[in-house]
C-alpha atoms as a PDB file:
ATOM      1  CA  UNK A   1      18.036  24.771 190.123  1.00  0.00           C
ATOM      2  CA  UNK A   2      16.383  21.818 192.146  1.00  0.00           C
ATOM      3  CA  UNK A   3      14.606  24.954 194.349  1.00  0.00           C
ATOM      4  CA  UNK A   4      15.708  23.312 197.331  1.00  0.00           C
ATOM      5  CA  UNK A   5      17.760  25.529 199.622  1.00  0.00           C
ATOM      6  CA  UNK A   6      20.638  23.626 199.029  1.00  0.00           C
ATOM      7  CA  UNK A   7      20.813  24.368 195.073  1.00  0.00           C
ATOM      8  CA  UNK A   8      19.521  28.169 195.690  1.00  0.00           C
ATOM      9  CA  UNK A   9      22.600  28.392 197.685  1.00  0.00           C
ATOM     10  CA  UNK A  10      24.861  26.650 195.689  1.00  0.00           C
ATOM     11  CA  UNK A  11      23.526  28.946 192.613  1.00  0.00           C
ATOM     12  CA  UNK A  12      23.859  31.973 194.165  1.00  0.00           C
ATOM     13  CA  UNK A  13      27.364  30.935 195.224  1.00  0.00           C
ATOM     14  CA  UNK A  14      28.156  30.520 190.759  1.00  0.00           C
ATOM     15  CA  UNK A  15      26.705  33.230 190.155  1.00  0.00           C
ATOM     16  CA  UNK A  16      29.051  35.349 192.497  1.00  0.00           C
ATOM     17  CA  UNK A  17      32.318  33.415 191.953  1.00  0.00           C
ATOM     18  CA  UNK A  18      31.002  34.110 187.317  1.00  0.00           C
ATOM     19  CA  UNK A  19      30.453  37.874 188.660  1.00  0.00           C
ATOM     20  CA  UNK A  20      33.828  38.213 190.333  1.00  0.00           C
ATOM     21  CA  UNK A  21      35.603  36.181 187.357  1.00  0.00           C
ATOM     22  CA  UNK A  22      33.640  38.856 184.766  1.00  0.00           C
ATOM     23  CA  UNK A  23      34.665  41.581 186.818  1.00  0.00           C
ATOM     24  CA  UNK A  24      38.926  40.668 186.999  1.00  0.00           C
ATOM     25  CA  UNK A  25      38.179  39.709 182.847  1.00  0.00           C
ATOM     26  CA  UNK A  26      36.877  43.027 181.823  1.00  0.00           C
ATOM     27  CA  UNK A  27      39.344  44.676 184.346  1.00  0.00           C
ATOM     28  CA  UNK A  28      41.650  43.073 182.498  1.00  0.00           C
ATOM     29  CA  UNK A  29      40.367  43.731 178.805  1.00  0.00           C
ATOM     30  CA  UNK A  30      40.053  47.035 179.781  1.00  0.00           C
ATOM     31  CA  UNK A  31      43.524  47.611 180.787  1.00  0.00           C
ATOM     32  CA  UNK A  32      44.579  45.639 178.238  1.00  0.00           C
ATOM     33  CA  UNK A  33      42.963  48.136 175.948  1.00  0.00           C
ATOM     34  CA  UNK A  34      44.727  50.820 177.252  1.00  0.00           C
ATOM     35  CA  UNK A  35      48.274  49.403 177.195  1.00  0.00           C
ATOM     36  CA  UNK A  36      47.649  48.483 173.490  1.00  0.00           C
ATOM     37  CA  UNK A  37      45.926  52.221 172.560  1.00  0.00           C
ATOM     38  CA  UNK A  38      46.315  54.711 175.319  1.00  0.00           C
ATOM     39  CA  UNK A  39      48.376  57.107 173.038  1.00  0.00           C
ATOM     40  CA  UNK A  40      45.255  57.038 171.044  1.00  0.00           C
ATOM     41  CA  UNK A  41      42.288  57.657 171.962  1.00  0.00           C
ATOM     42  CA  UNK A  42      39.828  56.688 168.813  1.00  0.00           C
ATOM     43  CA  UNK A  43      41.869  53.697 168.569  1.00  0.00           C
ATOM     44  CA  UNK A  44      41.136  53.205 172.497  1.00  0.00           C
ATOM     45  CA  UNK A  45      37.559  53.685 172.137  1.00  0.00           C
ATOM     46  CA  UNK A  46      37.128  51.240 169.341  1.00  0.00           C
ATOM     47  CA  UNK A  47      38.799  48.736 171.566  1.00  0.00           C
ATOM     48  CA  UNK A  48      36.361  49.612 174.197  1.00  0.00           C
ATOM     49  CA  UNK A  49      33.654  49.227 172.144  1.00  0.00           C
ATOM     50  CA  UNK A  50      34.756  45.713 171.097  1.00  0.00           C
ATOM     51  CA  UNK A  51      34.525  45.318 175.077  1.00  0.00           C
ATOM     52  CA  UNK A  52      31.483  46.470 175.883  1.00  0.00           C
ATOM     53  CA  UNK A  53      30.058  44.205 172.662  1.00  0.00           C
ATOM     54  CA  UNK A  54      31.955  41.108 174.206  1.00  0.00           C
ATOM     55  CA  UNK A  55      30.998  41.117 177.592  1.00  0.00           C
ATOM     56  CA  UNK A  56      27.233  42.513 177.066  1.00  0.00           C
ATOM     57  CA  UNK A  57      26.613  39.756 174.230  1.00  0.00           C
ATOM     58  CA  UNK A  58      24.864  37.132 177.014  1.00  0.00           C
ATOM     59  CA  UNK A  59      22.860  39.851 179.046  1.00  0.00           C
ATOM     60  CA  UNK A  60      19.321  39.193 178.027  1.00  0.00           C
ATOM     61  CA  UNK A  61      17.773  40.612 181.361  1.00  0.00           C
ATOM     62  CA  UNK A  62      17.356  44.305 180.864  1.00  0.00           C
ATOM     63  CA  UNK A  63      18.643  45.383 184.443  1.00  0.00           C
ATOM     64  CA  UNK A  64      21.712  42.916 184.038  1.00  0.00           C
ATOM     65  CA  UNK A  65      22.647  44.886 180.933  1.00  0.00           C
ATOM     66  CA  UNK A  66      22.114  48.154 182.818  1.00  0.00           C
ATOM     67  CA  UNK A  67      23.864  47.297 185.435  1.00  0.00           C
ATOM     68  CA  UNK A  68      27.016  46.020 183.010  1.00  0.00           C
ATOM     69  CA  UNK A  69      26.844  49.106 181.657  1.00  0.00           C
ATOM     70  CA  UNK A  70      26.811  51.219 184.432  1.00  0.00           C
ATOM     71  CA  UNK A  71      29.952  49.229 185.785  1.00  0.00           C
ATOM     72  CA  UNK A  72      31.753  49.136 182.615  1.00  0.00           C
ATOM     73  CA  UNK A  73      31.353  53.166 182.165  1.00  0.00           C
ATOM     74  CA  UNK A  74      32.805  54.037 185.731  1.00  0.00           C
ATOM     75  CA  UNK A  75      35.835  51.106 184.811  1.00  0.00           C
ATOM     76  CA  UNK A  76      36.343  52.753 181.283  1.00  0.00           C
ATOM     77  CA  UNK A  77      36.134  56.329 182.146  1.00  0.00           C
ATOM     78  CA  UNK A  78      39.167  56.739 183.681  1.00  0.00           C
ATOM     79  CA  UNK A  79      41.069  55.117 181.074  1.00  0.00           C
ATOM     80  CA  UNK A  80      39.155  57.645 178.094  1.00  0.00           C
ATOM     81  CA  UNK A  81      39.936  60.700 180.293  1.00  0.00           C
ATOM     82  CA  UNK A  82      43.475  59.984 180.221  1.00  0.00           C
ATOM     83  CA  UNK A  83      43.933  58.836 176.808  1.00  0.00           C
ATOM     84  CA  UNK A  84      42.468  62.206 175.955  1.00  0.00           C
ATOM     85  CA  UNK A  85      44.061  64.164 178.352  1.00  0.00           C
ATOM     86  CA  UNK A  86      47.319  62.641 177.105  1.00  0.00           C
ATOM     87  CA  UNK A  87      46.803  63.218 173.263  1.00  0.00           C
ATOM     88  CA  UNK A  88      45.917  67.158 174.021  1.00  0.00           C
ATOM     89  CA  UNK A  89      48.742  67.659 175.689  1.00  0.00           C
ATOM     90  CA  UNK A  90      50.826  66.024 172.877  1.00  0.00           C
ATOM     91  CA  UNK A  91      49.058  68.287 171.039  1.00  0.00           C
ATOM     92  CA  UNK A  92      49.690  71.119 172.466  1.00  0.00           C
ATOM     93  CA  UNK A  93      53.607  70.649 173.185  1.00  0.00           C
ATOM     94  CA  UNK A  94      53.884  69.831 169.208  1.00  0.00           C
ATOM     95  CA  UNK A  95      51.808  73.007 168.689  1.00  0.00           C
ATOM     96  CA  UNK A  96      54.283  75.528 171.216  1.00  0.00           C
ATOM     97  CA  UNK A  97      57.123  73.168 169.733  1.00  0.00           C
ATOM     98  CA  UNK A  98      56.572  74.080 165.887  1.00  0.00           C
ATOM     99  CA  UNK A  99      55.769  77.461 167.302  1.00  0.00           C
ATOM    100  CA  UNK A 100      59.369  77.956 168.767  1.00  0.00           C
ATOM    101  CA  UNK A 101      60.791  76.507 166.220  1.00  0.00           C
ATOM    102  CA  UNK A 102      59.051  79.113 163.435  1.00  0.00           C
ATOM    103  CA  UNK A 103      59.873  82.181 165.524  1.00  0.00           C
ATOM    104  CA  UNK A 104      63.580  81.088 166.255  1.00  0.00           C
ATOM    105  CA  UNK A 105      63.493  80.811 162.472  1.00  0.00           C
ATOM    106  CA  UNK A 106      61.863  84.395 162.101  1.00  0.00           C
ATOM    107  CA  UNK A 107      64.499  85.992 164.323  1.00  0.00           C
ATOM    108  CA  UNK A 108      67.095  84.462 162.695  1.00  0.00           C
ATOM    109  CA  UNK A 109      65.942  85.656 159.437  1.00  0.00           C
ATOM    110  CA  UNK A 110      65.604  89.223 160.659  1.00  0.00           C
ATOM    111  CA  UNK A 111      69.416  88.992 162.209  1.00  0.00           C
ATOM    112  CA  UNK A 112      70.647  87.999 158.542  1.00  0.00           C
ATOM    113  CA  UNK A 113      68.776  90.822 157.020  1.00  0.00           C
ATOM    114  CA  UNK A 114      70.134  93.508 159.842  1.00  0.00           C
ATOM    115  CA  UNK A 115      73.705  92.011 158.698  1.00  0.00           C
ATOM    116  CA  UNK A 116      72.744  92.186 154.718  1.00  0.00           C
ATOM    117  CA  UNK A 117      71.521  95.718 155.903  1.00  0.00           C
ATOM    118  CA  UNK A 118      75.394  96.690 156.006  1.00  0.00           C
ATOM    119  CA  UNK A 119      76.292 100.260 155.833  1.00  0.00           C
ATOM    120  CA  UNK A 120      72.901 100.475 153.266  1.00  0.00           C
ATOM    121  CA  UNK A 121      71.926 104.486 153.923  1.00  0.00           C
ATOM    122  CA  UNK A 122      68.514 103.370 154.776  1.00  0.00           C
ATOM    123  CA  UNK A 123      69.776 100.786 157.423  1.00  0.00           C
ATOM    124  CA  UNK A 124      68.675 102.357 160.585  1.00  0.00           C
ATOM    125  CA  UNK A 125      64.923 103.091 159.013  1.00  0.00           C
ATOM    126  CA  UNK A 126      65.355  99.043 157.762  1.00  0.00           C
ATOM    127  CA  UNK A 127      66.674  98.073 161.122  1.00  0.00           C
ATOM    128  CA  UNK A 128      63.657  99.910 163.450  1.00  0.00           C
ATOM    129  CA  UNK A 129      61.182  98.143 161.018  1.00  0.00           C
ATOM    130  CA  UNK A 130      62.952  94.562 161.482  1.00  0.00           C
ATOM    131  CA  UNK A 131      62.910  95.029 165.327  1.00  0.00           C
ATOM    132  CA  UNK A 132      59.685  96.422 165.382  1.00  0.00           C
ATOM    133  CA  UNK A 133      58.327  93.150 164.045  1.00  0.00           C
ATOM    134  CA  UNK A 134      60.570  91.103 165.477  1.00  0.00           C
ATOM    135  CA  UNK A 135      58.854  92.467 168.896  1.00  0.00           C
ATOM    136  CA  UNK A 136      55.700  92.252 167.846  1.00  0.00           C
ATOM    137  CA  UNK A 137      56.409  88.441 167.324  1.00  0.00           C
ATOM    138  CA  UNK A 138      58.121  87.767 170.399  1.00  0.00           C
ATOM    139  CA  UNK A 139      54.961  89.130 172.185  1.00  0.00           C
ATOM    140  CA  UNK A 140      52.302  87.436 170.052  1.00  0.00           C
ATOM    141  CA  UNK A 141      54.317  84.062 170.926  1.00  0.00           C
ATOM    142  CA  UNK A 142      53.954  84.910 174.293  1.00  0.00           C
ATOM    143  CA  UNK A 143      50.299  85.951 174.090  1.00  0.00           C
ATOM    144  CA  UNK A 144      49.633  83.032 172.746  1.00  0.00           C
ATOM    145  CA  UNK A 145      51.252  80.882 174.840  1.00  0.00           C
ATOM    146  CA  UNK A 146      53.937  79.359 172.714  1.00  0.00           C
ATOM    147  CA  UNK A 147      56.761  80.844 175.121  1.00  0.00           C
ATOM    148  CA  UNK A 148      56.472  81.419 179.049  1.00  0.00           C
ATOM    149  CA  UNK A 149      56.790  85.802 179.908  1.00  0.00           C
ATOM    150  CA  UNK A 150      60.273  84.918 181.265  1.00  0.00           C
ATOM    151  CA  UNK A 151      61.385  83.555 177.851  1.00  0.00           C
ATOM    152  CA  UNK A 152      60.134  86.241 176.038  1.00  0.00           C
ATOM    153  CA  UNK A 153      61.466  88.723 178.235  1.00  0.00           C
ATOM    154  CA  UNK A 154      64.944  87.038 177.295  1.00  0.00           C
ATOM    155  CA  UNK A 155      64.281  86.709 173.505  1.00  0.00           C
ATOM    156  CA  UNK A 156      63.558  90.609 173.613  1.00  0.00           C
ATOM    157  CA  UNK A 157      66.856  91.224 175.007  1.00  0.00           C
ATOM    158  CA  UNK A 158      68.432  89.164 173.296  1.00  0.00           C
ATOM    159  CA  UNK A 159      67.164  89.567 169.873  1.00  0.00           C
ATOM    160  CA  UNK A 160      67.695  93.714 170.816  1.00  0.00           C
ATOM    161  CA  UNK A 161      71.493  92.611 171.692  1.00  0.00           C
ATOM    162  CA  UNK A 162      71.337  90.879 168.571  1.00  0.00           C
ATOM    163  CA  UNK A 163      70.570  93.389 166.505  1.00  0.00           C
ATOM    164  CA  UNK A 164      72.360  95.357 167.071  1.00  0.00           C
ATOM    165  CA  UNK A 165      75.573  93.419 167.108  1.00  0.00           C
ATOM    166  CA  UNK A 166      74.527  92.158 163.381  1.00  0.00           C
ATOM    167  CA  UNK A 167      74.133  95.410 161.659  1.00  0.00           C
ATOM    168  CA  UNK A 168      77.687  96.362 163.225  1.00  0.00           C
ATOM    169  CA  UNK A 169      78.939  93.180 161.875  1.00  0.00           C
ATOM    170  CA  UNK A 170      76.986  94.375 158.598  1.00  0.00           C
ATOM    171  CA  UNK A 171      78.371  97.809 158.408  1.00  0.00           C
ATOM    172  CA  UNK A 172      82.604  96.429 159.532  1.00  0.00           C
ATOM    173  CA  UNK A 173      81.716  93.420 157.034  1.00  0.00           C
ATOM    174  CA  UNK A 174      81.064  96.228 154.241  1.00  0.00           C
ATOM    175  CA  UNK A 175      83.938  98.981 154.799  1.00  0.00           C
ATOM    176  CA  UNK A 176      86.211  98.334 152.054  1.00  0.00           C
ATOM    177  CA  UNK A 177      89.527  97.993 153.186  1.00  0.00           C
ATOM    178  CA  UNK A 178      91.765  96.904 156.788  1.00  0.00           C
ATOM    179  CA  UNK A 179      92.375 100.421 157.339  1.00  0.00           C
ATOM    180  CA  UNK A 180      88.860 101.862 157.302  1.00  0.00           C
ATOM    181  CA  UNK A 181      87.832  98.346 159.564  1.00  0.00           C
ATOM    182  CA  UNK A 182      90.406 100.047 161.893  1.00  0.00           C
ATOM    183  CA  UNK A 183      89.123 103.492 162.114  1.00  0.00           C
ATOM    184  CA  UNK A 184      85.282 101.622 162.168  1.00  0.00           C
ATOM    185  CA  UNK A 185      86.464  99.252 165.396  1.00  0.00           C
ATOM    186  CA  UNK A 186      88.634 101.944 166.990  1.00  0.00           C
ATOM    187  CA  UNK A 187      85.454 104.360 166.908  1.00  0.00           C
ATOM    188  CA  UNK A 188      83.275 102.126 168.799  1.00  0.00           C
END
């Protein structure tokens, strides 16, 4: 500075084009950031961190570094909230996935059992137990949000239709000859 108006100028003039140039660099860090971590948010905010450290480093004047700060929390913020956003819902789709996947595997289960049930004299008291919890888990894992209402009303049907069809299968499966398969088929 020569404090003429000639050098204020001219220094007020660098100081705006080094503001704009900060600005497009930390825009740029910033996105950079994300692109490199956005499926992970710790990993994004550590990057962000580094940032912040970076571009803060030469702020001596206390209202500079305020004002940095200010700027580089409403540029950031965007990027956290989605990074977040993003991993819940990862979360939550792996959650309802391994969810479906466990009761598909319960209701299969129960279907082999009502099969294994066969013409057992205590199938029917076997088979109202097995659908009674199979129920009961259709409805949790709609409860809980792990299936929409509209699946679950179609698992119930199904898994009913199921059922039913297995411990036939059970009971034919079981008869010990062609002949008494017959009679079995003939009398449904």
């Amino acid at each position: 500075r020569d404090n003429t108006i000639r050098g204020e100028a001219f220094d007020k003039a660098a100081l705006a084009a080094k503001g704009w140039r900060d600005t497009l660099a930390l825009d740029a860090g910033i996105r950079t950031a994300w692109e490199e971590t956005g499926d992970d948010p710790a990993a994004l905010d550590g990057r962000l961190d580094e940032i912040r450290a970076e571009f803060s480093q030469g702020l001596a004047d206390p209202e500079q570094l305020e004002q940095f700060e200010r700027i580089f929390d409403g540029k950031s913020l965007a990027y956290r909230l989605k990074a977040q956003t993003e991993a819940e819902q990862r979360a939550e789709a792996e959650m309802k996935a391994q969810g479906q996947g466990a009761l598909q595997e319960q209701l299969t289960g129960f279907g082999k059992q009502m099969y294994l049930v066969g013409a057992n004299p205590q199938g029917e008291a076997i088979m109202a137990s097995l659908l009674k919890q199979g129920t009961a888990s259709i409805e949790q894992a709609v409860k809980d949000g792990v299936i929409s209402p509209a699946v679950g009303q179609r698992l119930l049907a199904d898994y009913g239709n199921s059922a039913i069809t297995q411990r036939l299968a059970g009971v034919f499966d079981a008869l010990p000859d062609g002949k008494a398969r017959l009679g079995f088929a003939q009398g449904l």
